[in-house]
C-alpha atoms as a PDB file:
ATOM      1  CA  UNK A   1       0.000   0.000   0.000  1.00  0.00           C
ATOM      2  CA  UNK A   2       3.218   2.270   0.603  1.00  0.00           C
ATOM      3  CA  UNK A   3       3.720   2.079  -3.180  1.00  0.00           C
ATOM      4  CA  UNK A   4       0.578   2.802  -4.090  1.00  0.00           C
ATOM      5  CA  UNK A   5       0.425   5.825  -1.651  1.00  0.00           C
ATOM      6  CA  UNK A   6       3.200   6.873  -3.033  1.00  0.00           C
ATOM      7  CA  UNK A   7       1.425   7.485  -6.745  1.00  0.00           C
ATOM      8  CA  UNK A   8      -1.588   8.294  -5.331  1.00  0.00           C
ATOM      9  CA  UNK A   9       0.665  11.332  -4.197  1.00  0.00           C
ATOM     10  CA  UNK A  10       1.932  11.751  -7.437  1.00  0.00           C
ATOM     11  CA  UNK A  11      -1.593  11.972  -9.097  1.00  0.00           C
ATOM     12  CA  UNK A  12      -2.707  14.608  -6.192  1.00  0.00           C
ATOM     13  CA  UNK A  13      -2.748  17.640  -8.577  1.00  0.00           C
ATOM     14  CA  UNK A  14      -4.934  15.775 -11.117  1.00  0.00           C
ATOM     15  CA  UNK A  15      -7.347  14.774  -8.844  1.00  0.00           C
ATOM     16  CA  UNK A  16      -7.750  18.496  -7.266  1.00  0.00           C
ATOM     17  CA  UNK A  17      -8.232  19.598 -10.753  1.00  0.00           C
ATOM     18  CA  UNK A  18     -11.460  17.606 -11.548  1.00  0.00           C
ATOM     19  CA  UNK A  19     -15.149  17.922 -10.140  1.00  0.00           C
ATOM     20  CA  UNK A  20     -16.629  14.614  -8.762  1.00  0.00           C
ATOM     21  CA  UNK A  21     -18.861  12.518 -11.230  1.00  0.00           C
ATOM     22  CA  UNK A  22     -21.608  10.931  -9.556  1.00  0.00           C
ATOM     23  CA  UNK A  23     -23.634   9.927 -12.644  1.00  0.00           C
ATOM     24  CA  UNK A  24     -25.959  12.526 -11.601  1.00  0.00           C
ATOM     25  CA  UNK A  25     -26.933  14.983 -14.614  1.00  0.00           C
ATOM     26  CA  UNK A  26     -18.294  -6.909 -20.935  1.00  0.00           C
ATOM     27  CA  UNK A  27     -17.646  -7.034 -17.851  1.00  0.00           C
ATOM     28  CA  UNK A  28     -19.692  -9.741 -16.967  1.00  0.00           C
ATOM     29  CA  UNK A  29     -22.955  -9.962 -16.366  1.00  0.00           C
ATOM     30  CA  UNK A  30     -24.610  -6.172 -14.965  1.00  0.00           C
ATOM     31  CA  UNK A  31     -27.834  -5.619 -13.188  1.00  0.00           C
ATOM     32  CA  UNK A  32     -30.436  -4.063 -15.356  1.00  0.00           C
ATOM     33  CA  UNK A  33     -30.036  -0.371 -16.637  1.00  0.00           C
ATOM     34  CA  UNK A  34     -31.225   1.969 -13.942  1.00  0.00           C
ATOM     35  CA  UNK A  35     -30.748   2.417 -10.180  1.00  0.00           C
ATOM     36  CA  UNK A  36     -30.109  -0.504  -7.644  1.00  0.00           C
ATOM     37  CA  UNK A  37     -29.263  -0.629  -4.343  1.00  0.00           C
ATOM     38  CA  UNK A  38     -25.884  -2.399  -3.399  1.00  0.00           C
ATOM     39  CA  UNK A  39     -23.350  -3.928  -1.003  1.00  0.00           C
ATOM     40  CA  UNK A  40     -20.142  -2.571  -1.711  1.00  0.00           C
ATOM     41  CA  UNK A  41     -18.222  -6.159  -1.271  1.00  0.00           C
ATOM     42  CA  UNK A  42     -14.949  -4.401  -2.455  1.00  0.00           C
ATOM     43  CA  UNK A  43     -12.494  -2.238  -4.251  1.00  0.00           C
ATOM     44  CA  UNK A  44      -9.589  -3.416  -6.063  1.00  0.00           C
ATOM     45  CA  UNK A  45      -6.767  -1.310  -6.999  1.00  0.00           C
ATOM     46  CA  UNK A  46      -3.430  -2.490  -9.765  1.00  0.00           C
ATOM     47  CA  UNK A  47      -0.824  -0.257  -9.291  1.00  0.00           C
ATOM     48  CA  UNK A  48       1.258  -1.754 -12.527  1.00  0.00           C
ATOM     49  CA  UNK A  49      -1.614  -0.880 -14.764  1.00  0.00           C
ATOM     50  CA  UNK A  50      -1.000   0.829 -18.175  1.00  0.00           C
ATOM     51  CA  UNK A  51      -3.158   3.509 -20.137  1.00  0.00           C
ATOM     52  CA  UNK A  52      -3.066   3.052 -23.795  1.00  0.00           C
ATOM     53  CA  UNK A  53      -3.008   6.365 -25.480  1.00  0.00           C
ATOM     54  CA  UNK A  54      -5.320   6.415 -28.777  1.00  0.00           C
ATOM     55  CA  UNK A  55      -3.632   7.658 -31.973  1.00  0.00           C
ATOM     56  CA  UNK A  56       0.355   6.170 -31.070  1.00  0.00           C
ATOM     57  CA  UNK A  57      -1.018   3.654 -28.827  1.00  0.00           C
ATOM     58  CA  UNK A  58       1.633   5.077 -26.569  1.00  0.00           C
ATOM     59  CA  UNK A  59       1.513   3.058 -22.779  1.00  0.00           C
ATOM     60  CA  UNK A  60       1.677   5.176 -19.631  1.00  0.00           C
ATOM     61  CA  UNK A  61       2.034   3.689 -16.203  1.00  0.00           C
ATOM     62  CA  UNK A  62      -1.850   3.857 -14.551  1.00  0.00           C
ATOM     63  CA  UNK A  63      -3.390   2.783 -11.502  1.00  0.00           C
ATOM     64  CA  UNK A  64      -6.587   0.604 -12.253  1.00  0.00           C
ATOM     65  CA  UNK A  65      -9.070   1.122  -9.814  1.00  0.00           C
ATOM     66  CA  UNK A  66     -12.667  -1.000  -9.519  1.00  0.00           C
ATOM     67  CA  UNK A  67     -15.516  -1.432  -7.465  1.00  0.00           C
ATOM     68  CA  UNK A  68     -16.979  -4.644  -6.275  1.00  0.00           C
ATOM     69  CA  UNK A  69     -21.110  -4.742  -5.684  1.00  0.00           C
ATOM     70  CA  UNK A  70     -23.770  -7.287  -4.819  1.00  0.00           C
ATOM     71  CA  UNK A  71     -27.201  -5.984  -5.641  1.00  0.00           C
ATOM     72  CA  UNK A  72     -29.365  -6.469  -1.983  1.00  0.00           C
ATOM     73  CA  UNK A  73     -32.413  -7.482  -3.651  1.00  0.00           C
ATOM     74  CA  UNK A  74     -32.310  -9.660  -6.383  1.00  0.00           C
ATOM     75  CA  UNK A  75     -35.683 -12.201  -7.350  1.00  0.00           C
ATOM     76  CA  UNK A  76     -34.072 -12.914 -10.582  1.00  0.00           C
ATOM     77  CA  UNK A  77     -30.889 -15.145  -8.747  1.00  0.00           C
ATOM     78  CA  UNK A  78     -31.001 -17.465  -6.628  1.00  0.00           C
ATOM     79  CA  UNK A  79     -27.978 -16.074  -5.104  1.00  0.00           C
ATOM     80  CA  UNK A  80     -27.758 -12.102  -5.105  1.00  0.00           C
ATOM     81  CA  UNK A  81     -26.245 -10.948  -8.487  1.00  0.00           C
ATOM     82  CA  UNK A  82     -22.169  -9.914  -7.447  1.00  0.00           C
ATOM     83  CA  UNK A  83     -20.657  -7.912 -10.308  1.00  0.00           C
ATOM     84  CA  UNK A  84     -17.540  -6.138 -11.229  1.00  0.00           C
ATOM     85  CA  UNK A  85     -18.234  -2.353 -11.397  1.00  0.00           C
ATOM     86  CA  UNK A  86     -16.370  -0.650 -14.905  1.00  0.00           C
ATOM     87  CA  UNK A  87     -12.994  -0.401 -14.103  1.00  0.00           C
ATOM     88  CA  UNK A  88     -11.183   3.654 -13.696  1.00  0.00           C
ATOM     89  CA  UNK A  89      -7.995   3.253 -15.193  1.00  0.00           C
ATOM     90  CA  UNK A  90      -6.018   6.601 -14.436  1.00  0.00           C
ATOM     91  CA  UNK A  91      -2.751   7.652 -15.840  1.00  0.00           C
ATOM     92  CA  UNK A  92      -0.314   7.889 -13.110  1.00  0.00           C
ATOM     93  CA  UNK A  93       0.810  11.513 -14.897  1.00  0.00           C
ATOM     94  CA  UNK A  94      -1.588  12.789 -16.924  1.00  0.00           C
ATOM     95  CA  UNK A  95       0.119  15.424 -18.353  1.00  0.00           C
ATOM     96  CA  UNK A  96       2.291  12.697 -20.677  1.00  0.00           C
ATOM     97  CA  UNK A  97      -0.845  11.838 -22.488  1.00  0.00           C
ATOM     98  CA  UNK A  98      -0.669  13.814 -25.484  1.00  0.00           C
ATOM     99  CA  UNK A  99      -3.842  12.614 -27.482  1.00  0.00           C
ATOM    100  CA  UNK A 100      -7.007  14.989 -26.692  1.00  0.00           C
ATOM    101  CA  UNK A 101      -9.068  12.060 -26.357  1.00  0.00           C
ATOM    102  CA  UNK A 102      -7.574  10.414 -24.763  1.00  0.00           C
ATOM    103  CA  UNK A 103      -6.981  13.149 -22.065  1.00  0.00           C
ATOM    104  CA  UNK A 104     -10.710  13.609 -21.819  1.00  0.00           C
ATOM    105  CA  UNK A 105     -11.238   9.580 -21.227  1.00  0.00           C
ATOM    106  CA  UNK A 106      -8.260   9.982 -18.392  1.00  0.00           C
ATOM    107  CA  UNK A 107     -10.122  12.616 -16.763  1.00  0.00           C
ATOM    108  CA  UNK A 108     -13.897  11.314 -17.432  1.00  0.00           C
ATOM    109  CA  UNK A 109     -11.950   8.339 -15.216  1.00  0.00           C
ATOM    110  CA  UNK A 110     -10.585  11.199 -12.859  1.00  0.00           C
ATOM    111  CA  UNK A 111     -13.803  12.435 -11.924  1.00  0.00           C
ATOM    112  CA  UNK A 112     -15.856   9.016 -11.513  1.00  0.00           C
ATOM    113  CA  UNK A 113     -13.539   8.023  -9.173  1.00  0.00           C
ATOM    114  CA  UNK A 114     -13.603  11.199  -6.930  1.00  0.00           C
ATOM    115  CA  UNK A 115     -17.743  11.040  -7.242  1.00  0.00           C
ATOM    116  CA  UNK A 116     -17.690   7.114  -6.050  1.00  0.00           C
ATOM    117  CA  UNK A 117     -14.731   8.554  -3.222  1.00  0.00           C
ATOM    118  CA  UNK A 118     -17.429  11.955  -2.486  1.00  0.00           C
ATOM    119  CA  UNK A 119     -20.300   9.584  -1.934  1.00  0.00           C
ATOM    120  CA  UNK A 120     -18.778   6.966   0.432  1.00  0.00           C
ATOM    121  CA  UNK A 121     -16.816   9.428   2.445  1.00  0.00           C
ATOM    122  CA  UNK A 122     -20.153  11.700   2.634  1.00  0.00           C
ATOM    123  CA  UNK A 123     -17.462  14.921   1.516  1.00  0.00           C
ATOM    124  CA  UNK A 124     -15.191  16.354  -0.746  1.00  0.00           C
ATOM    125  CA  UNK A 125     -12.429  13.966  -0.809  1.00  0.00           C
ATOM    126  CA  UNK A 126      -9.159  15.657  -0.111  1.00  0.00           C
ATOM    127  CA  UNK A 127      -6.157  13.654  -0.311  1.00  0.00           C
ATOM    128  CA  UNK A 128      -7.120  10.440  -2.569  1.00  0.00           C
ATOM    129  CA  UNK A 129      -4.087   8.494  -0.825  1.00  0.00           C
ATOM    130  CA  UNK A 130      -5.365   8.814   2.889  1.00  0.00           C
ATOM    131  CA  UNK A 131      -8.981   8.831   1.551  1.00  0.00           C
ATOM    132  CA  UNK A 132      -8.801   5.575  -0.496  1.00  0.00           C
ATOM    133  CA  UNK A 133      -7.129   3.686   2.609  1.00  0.00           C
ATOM    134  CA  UNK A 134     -10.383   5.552   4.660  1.00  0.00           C
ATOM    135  CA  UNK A 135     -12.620   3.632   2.188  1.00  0.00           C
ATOM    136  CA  UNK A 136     -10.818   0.422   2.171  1.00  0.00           C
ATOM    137  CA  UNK A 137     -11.099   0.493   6.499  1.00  0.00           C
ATOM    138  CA  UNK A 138     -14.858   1.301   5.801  1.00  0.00           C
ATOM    139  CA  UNK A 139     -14.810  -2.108   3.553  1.00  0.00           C
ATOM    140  CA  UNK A 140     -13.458  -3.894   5.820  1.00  0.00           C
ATOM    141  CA  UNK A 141     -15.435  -3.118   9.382  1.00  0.00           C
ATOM    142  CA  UNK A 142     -18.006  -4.500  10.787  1.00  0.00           C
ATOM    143  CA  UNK A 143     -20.590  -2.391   8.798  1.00  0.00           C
ATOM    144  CA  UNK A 144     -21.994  -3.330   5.736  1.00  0.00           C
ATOM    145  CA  UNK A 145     -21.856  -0.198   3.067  1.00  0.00           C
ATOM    146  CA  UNK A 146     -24.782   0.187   0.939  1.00  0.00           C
ATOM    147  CA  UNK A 147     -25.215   2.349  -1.842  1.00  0.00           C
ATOM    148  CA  UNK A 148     -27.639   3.143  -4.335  1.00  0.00           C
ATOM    149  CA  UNK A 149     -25.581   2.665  -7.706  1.00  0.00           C
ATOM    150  CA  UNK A 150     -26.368   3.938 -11.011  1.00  0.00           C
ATOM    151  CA  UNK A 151     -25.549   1.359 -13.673  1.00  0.00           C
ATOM    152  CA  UNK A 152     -25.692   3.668 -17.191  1.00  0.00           C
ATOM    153  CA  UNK A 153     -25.303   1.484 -20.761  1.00  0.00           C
ATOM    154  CA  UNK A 154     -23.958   3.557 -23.619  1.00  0.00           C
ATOM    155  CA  UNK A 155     -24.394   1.798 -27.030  1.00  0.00           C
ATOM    156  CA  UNK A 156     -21.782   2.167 -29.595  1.00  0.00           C
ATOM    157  CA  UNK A 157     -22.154  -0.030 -33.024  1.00  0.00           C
ATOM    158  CA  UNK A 158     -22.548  -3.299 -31.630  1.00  0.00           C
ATOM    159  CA  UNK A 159     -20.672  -2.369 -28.138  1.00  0.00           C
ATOM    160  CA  UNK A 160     -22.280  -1.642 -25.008  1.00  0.00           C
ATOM    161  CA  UNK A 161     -20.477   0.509 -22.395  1.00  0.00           C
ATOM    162  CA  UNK A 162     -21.379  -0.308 -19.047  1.00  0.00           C
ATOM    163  CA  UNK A 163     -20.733   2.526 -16.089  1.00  0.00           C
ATOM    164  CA  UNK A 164     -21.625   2.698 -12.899  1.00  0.00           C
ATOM    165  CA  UNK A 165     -21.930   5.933 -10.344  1.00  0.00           C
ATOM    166  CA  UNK A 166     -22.170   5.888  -6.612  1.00  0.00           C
ATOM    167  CA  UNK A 167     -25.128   8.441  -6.440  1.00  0.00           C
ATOM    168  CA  UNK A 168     -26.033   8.000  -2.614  1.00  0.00           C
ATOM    169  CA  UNK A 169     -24.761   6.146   0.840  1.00  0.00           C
ATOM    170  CA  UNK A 170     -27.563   4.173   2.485  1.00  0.00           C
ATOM    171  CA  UNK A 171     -25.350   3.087   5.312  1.00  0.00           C
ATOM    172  CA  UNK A 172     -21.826   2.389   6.594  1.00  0.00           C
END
């Protein structure tokens, strides 16, 4: 966790720069479109992950970043659905990435991760090094955290983008 501390650190400026996305205004199988309300089993985070840059295809180090849910009502499975929310890969230094879209997908990534942070920490996240290892103790206490999640598909061709937004904390 040092390590990662340490980059989380390093990506301070970036994250101060961005507002928090909240979802407000094939990765397995997803609840249905919509709003549900979910566990939050877990959060995963890579610190050896890479962001592909589009145009060069140019790799930058990244931290990969994902949510883990389990929808508390669910009379479609026998066994409440547990899915992988879309993982936030985030350049480690975003100001390498040279490709405009590609900066607007790093910071789209940016600001979902500070709304999911803003929602379970009930404030403006601060200091996304100290603040991610708060959420991780929330995770693993006592308390179960539920939150009502947004799950938003976005159709491209024959591609579905699935996203998901922390919108509110129900408890934790």
């Amino acid at each position: 966790m040092n390590q990662t501390k340490a980059i989380f650190s390093a990506m301070q400026n970036s994250f101060n720069d961005v507002q928090a996305d909240q979802g407000l205004g094939s990765l397995g199988e997803w609840p249905a479109e919509g709003v549900h309300n979910c566990y939050l089993v877990g959060v995963t985070v890579n610190d050896d992950a890479k962001f592909k840059q589009a145009g060069d295809g140019q790799e930058f180090a990244s931290v990969s970043i994902q949510f883990l849910y389990q929808l508390v009502e669910d009379p479609d499975h026998a066994e409440p659905l547990e899915w992988n929310g879309a993982p936030m890969n985030i350049p480690q230094d975003p100001s390498q990435i040279t490709h405009e879209g590609s900066q607007i997908r790093a910071r789209i990534e940016m600001q979902r991760l500070k709304g999911h942070m803003k929602t379970l920490l009930a404030r403006d996240p601060a200091d996304i090094g100290s603040d991610m290892e708060e959420i991780s103790t929330m995770l693993s206490g006592e308390q179960s955290v539920v939150c009502s999640v947004k799950c938003q598909y976005n159709q491209r061709g024959t591609r579905v983008y699935k996203t998901e937004y922390l919108q509110s904390l129900l408890s934790g």
